[in-house]
Protein backbone atom coordinates (compact mmCIF):
# COMPACT_ATOMS: atom_id res chain seq x y z
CA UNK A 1 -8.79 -54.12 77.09
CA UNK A 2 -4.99 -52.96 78.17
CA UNK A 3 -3.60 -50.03 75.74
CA UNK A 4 -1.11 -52.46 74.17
CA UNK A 5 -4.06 -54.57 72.73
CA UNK A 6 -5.56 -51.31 71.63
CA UNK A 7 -2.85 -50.20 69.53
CA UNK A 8 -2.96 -53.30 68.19
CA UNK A 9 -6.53 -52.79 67.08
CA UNK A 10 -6.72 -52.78 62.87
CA UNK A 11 -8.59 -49.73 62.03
CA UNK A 12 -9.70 -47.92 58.77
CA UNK A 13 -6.73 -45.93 57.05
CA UNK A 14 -9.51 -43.24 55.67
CA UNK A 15 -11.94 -43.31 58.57
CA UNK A 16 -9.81 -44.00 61.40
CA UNK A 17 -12.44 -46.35 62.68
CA UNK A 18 -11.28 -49.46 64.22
CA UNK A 19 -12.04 -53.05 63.84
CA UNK A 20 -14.47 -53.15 66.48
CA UNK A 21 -15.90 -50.31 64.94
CA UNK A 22 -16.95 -51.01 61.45
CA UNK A 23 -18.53 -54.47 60.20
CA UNK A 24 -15.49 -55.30 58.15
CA UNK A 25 -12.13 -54.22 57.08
CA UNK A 26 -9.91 -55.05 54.05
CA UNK A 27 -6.39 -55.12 54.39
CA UNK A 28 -4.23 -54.47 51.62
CA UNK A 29 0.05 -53.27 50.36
CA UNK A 30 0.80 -56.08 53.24
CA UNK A 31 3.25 -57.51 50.53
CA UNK A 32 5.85 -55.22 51.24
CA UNK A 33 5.86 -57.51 54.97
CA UNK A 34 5.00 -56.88 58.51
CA UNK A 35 1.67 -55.88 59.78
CA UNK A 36 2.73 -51.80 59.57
CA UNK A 37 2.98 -51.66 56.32
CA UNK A 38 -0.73 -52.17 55.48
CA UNK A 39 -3.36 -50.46 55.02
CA UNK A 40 -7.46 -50.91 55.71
CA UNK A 41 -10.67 -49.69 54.40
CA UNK A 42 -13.95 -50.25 56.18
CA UNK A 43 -17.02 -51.47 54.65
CA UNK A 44 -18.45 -47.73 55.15
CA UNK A 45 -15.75 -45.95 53.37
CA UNK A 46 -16.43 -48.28 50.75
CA UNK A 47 -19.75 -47.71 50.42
CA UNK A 48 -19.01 -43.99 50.39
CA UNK A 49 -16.09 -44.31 47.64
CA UNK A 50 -18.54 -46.68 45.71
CA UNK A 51 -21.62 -43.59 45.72
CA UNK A 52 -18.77 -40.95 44.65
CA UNK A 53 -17.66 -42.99 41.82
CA UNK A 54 -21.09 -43.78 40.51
CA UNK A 55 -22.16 -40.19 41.06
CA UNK A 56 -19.14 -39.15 39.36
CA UNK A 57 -19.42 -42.05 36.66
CA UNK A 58 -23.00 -40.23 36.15
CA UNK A 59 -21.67 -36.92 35.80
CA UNK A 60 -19.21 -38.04 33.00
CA UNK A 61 -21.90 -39.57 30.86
CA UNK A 62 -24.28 -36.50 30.90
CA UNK A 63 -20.99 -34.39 30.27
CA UNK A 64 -20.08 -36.89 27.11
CA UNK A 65 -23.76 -36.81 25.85
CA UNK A 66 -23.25 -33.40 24.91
C-alpha cells in the first residue's frame, strides 16, 4: 500500500485504529461536508463506551436506592 492510500485509511477518532484494523467503523458530523470533517468510532470503542455506561447506569441506581 503507497503512503498516500494510507493516509487515506478511515480510522477510529478515540482508538486511533484504522479501518483495516477494527471490524467496523461508524462515521458521523460528515454533514458539515468533505471527508475531514468526520469523525469514526470502531466497533471496540463501542463496546467499551457501551460497558462504562451500563456500569455507570448501575452505579446510579444503587446510589438512587438509597
Amino acid at each position: 500500500m503507497t503512503q498516500n492510500a494510507e493516509s487515506e485509511l478511515a480510522s477510529c477518532s478515540f482508538c486511533g485504529k484504522s479501518q483495516l484494523e477494527v471490524q467496523s467503523l461508524i462515521e458521523g458530523g460528515c454533514s458539515r461536508g468533505g471527508h475531514k470533517h468526520c469523525v469514526f468510532i470502531c466497533n471496540e470503542c463501542v463496546t467499551f463506551c457501551a460497558q462504562v455506561i451500563a456500569e455507570t447506569a448501575d452505579n446510579t441506581k444503587v446510589v438512587h436506592k438509597h
